[in-house]
N, C-alpha and C. Protein backbone atom coordinates (compact mmCIF):
# COMPACT_ATOMS: atom_id res chain seq x y z
N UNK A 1 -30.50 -2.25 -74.31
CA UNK A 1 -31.01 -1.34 -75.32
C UNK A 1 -32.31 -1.91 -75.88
N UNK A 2 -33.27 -0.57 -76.31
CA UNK A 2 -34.82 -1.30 -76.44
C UNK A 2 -34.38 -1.49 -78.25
N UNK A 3 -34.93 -2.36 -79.07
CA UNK A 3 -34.96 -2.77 -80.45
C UNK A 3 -36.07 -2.56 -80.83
N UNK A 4 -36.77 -2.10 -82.06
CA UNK A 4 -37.91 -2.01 -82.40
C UNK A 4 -37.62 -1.89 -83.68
N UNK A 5 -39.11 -2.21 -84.66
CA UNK A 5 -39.05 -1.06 -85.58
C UNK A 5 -40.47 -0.68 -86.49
N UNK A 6 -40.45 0.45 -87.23
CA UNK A 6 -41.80 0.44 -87.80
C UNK A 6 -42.85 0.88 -86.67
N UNK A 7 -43.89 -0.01 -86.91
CA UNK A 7 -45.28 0.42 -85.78
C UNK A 7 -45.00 0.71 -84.64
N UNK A 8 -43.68 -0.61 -84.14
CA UNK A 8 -43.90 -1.30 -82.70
C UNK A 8 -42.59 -0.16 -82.04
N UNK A 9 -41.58 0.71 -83.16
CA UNK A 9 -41.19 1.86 -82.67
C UNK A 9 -41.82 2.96 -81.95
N UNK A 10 -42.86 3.05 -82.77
CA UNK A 10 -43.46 3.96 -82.73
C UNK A 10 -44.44 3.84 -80.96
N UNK A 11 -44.76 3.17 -81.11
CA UNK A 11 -45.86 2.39 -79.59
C UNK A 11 -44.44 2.75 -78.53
N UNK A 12 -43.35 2.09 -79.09
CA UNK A 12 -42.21 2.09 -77.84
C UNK A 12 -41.88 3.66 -77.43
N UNK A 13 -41.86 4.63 -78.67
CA UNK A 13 -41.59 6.02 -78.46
C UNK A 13 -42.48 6.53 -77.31
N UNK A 14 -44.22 6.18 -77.75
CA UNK A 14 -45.64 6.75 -77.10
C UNK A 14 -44.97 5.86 -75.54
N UNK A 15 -44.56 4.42 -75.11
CA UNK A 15 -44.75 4.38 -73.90
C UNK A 15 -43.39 5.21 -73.06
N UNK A 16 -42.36 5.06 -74.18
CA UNK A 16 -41.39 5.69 -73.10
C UNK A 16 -41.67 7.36 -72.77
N UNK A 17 -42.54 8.12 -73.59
CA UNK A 17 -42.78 9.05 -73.35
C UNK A 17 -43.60 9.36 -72.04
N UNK A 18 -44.88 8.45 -71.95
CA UNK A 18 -45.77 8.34 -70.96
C UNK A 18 -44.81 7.95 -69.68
N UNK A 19 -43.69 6.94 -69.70
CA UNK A 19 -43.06 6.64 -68.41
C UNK A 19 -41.92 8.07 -67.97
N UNK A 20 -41.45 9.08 -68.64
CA UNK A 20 -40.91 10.01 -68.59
C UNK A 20 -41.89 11.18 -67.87
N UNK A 21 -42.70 11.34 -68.38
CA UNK A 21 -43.96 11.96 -67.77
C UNK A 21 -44.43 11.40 -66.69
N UNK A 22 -44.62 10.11 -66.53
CA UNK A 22 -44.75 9.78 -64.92
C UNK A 22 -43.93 10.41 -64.03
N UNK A 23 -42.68 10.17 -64.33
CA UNK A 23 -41.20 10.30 -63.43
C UNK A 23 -41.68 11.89 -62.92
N UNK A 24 -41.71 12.62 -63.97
CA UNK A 24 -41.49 14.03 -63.50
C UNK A 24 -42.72 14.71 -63.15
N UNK A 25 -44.12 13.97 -63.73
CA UNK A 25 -45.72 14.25 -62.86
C UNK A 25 -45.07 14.14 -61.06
N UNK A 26 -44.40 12.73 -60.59
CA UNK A 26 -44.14 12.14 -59.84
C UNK A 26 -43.42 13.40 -58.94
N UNK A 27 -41.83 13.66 -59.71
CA UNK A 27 -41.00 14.84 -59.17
C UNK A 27 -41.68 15.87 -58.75
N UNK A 28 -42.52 16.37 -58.92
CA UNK A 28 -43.07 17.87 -59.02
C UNK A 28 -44.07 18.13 -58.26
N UNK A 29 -45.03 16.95 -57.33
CA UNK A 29 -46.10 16.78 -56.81
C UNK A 29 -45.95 15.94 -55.63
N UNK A 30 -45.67 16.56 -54.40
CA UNK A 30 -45.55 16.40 -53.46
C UNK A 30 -46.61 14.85 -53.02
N UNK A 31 -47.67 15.59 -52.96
CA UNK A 31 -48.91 14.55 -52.70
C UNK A 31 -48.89 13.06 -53.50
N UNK A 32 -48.47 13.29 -54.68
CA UNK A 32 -48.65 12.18 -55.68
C UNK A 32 -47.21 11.28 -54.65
N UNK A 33 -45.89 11.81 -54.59
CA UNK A 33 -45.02 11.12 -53.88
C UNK A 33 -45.54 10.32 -52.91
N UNK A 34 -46.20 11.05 -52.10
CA UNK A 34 -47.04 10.16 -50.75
C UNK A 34 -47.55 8.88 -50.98
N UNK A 35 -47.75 8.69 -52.34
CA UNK A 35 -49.08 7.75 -52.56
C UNK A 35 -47.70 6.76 -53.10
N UNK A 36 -46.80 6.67 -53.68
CA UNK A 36 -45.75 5.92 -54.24
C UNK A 36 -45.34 4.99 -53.03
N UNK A 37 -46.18 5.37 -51.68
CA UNK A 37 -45.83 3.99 -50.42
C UNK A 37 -47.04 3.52 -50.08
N UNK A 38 -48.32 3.70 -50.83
CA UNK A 38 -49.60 3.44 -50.77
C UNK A 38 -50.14 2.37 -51.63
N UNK A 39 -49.10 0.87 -51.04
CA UNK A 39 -49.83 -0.26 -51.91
C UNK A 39 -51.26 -0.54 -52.17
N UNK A 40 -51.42 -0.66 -53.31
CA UNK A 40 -52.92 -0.60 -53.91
C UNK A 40 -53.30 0.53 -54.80
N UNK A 41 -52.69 1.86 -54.27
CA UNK A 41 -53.03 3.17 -54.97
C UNK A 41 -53.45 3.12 -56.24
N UNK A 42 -54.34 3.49 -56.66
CA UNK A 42 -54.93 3.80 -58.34
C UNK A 42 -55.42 5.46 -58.48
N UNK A 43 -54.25 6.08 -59.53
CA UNK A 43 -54.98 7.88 -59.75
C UNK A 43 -53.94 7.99 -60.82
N UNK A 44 -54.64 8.85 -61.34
CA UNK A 44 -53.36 9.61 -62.45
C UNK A 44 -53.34 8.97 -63.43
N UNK A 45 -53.70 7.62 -63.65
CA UNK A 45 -53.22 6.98 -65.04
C UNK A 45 -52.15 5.98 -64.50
N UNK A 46 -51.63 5.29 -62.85
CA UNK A 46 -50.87 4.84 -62.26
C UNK A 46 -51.45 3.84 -61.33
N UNK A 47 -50.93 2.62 -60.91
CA UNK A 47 -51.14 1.94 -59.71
C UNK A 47 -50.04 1.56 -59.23
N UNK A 48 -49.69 2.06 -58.01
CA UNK A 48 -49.03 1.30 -57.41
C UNK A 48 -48.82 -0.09 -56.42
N UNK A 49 -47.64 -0.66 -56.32
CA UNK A 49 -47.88 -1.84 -55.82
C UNK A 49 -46.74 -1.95 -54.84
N UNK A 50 -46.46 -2.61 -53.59
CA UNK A 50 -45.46 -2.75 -52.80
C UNK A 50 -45.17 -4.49 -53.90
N UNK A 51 -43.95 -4.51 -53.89
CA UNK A 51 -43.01 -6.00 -54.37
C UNK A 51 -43.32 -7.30 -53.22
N UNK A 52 -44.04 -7.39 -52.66
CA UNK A 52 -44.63 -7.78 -51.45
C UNK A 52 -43.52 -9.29 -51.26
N UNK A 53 -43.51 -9.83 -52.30
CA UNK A 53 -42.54 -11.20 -52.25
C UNK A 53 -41.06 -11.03 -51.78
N UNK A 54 -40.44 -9.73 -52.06
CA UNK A 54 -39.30 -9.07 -51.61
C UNK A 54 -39.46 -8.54 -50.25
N UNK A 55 -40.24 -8.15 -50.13
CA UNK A 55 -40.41 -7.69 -48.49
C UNK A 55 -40.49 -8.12 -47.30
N UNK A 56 -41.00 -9.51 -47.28
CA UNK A 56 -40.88 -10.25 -46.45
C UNK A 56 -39.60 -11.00 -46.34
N UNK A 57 -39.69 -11.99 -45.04
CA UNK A 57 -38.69 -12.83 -44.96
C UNK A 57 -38.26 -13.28 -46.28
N UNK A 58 -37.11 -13.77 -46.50
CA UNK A 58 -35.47 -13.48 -46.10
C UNK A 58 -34.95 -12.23 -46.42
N UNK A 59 -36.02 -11.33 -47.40
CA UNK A 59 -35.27 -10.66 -48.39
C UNK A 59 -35.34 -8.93 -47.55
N UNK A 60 -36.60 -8.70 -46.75
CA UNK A 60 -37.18 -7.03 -46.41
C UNK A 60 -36.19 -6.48 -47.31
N UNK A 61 -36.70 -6.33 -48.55
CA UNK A 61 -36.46 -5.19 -49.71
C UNK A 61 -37.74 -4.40 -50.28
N UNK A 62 -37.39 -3.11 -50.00
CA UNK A 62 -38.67 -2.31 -50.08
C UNK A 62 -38.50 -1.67 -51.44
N UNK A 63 -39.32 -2.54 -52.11
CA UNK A 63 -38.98 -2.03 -53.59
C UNK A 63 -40.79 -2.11 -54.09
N UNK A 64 -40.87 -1.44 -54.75
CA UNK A 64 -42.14 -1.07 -55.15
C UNK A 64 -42.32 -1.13 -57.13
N UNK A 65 -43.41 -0.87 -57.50
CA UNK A 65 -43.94 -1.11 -58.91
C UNK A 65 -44.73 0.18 -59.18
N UNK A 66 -44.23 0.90 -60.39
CA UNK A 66 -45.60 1.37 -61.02
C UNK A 66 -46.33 0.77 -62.46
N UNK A 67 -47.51 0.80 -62.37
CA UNK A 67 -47.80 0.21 -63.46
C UNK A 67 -48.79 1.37 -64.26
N UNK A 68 -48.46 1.54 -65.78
CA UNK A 68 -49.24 2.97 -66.20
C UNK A 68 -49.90 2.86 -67.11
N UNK A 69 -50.86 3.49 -67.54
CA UNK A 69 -51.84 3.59 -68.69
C UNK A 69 -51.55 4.62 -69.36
N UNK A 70 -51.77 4.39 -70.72
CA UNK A 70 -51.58 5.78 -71.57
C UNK A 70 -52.89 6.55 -71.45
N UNK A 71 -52.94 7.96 -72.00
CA UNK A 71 -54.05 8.81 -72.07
C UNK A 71 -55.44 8.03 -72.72
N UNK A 72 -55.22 7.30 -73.35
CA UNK A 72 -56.63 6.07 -73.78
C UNK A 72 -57.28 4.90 -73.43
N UNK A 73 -56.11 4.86 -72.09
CA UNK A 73 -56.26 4.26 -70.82
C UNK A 73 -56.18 2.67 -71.26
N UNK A 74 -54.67 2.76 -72.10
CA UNK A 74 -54.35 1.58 -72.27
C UNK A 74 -53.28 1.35 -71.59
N UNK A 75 -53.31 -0.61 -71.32
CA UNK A 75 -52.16 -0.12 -70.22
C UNK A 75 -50.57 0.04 -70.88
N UNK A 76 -49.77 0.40 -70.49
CA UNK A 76 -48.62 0.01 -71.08
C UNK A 76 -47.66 -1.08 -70.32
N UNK A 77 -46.85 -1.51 -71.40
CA UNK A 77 -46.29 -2.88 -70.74
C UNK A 77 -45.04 -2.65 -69.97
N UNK A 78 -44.79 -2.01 -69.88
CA UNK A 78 -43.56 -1.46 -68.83
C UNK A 78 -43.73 -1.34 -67.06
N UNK A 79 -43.31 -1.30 -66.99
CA UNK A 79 -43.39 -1.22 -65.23
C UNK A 79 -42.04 -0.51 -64.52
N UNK A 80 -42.37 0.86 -63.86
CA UNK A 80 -40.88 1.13 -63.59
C UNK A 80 -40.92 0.17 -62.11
N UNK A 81 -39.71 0.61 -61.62
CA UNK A 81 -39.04 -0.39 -60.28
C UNK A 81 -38.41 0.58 -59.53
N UNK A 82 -38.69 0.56 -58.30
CA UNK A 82 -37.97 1.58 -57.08
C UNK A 82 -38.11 1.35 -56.32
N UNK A 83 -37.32 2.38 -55.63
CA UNK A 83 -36.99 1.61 -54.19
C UNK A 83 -37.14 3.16 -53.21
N UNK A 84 -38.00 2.70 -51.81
CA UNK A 84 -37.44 3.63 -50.75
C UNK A 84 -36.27 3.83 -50.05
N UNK A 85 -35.87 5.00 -49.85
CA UNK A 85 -35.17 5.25 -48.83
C UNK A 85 -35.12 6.47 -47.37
N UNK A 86 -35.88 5.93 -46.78
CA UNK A 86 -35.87 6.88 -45.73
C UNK A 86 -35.49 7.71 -44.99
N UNK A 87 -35.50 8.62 -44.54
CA UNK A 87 -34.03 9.97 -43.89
C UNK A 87 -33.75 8.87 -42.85
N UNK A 88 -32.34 8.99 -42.53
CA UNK A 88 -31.49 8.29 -41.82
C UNK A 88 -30.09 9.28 -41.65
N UNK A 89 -29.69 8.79 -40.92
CA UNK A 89 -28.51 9.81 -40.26
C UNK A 89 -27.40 9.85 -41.75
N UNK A 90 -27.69 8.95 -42.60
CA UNK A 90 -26.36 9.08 -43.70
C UNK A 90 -27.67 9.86 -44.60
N UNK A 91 -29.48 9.88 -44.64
CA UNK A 91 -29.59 10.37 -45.89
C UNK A 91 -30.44 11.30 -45.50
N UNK A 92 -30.38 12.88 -45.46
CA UNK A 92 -31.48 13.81 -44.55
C UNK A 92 -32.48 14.13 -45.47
N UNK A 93 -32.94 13.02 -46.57
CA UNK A 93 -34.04 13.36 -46.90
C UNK A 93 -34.74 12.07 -47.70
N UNK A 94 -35.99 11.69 -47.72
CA UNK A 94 -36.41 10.49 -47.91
C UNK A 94 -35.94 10.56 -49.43
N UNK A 95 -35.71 9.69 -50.18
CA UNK A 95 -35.41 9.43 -51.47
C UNK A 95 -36.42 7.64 -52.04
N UNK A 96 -36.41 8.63 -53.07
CA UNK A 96 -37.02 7.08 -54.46
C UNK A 96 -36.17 7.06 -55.32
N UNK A 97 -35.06 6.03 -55.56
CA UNK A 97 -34.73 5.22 -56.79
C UNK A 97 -34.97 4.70 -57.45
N UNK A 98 -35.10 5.10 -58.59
CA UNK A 98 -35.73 4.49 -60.06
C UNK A 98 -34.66 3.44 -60.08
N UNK A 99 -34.96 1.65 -59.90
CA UNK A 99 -34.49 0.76 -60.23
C UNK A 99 -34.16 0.48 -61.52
N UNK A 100 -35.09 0.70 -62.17
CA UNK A 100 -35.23 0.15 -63.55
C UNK A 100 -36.68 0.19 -63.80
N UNK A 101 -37.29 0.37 -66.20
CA UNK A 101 -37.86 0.27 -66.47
C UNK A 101 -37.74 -1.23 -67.40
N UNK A 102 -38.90 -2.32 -67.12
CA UNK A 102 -38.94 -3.22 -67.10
C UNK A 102 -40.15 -3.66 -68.15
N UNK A 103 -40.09 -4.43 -69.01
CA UNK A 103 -41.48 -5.31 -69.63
C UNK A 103 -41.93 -6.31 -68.56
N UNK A 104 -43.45 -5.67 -68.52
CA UNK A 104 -44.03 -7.20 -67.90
C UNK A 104 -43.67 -8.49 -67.71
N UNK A 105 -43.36 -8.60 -68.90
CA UNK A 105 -43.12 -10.31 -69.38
C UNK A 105 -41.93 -10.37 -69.01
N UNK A 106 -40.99 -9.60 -68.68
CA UNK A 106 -39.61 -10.30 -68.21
C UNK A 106 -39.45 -10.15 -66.75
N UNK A 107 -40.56 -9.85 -65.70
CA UNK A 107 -40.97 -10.39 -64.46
C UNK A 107 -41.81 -10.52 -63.81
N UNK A 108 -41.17 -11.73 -62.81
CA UNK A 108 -42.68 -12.54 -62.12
C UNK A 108 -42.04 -12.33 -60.89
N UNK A 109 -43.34 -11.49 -59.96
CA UNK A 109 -42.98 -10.39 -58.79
C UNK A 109 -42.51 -11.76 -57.83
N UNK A 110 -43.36 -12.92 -57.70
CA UNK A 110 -43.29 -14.26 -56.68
C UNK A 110 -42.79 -15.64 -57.13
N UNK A 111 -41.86 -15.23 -57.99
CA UNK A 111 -40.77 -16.27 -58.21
C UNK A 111 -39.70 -16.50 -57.76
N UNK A 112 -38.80 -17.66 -57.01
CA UNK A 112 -37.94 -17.52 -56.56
C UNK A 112 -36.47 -17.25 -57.50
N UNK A 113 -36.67 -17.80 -58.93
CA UNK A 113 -35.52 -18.19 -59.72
C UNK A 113 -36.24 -16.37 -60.66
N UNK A 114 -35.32 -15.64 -60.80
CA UNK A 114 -35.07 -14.72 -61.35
C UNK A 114 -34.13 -14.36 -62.15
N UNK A 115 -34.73 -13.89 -63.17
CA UNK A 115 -33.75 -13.50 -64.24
C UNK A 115 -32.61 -12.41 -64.38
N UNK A 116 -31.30 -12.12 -65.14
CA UNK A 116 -30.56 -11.73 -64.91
C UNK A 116 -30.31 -9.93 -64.64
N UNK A 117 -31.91 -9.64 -65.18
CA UNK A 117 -32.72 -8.19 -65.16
C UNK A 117 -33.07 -8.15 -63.92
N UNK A 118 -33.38 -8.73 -63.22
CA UNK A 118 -34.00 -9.00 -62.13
C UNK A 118 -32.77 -9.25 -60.92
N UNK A 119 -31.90 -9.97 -60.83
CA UNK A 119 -30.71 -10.07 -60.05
C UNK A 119 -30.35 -8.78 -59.86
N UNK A 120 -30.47 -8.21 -61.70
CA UNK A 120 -29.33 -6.50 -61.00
C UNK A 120 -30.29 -5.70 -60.49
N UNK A 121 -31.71 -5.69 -60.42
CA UNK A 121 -32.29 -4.60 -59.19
C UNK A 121 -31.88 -4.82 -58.64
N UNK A 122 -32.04 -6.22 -57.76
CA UNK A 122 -31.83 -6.60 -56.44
C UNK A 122 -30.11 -6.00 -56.34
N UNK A 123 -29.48 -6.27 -56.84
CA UNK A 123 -27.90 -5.81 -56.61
C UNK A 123 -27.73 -4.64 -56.39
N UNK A 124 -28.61 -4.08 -57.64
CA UNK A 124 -28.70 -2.31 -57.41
C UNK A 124 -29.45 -1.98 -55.76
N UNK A 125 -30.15 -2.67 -55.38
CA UNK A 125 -31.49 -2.11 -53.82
C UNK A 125 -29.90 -2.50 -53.21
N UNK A 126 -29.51 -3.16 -52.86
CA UNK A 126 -28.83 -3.99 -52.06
C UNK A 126 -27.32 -2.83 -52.15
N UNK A 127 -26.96 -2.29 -52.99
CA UNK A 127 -26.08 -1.42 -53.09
C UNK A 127 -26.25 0.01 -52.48
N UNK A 128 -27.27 0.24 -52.43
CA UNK A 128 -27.83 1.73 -52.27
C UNK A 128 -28.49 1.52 -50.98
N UNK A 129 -29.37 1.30 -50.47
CA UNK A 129 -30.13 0.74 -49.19
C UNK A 129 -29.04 0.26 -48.51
C-alpha cells in the first residue's frame, strides 16, 4: 500500500493518474502496443526499455519497463513492469502483463541481489510465462 500525505499525496494522486492513463492510452492503440517491444522507444510522454539483465543468460525473462513523464514533462518516479507473451498453442493471442508499478529507487535493473518487490515479479513472470 502507497502512504503519503499532504503535498506528497497529492503528487502520488497526479502520478498514479498519469500511470492509469498510460495503461489504457496503451489498451486502445494498436500501434502504440507495437512499440511496448521496441527497446529504446521514446513518444507519448513514455520510454520504453527491454530488462536486458533478465533476458539474457541464466534468466531469458522478457520483461520490459515503462518509464513516464507527466504533461510538464516531468518525469515520474514510478516505472510500470511487464511482461510479453506471445500466441502459442495455450495463448491465441499475444498478451502484456502488467507486473507491477514500482518506485525507481526500489530497483536496480543489473543487480544480482534483489529485493523482495523484485523476487515477486520474477515469481509472478515465472508463473504466467
Amino acid at each position: 500500500m502507497l502512504k503519503a500525505s499532504g503535498n506528497r499525496r497529492r503528487k502520488l494522486k497526479i502520478f498514479l493518474a498519469r500511470v492509469l492513463a498510460v495503461i489504457e492510452q496503451v489498451k486502445a492503440d494498436p500501434e502504440l502496443q507495437d512499440k511496448l517491444l521496441d527497446h529504446g522507444w521514446i513518444g507519448n510522454g513514455i520510454s520504453i526499455s527491454k530488462w536486458l539483465h533478465q533476458y539474457g543468460k541464466p534468466y531469458f525473462r522478457d520483461l520490459w519497463r515503462i518509464k513516464m513523464w507527466d504533461k510538464r514533462g516531468t518525469l515520474i518516479p514510478y516505472r510500470i513492469i511487464y511482461a510479453f507473451q506471445p500466441i502459442s498453442r495455450s495463448n491465441s493471442t499475444q498478451t502484456f502483463h502488467v507486473l507491477a508499478l514500482i518506485h525507481r529507487k526500489d530497483i536496480d535493473y543489473d543487480n544480482e541481489k534483489y529485493s523482495a518487490r523484485v523476487d515477486r515479479i520474477f515469481r509472478d513472470y515465472d508463473s504466467i510465462i
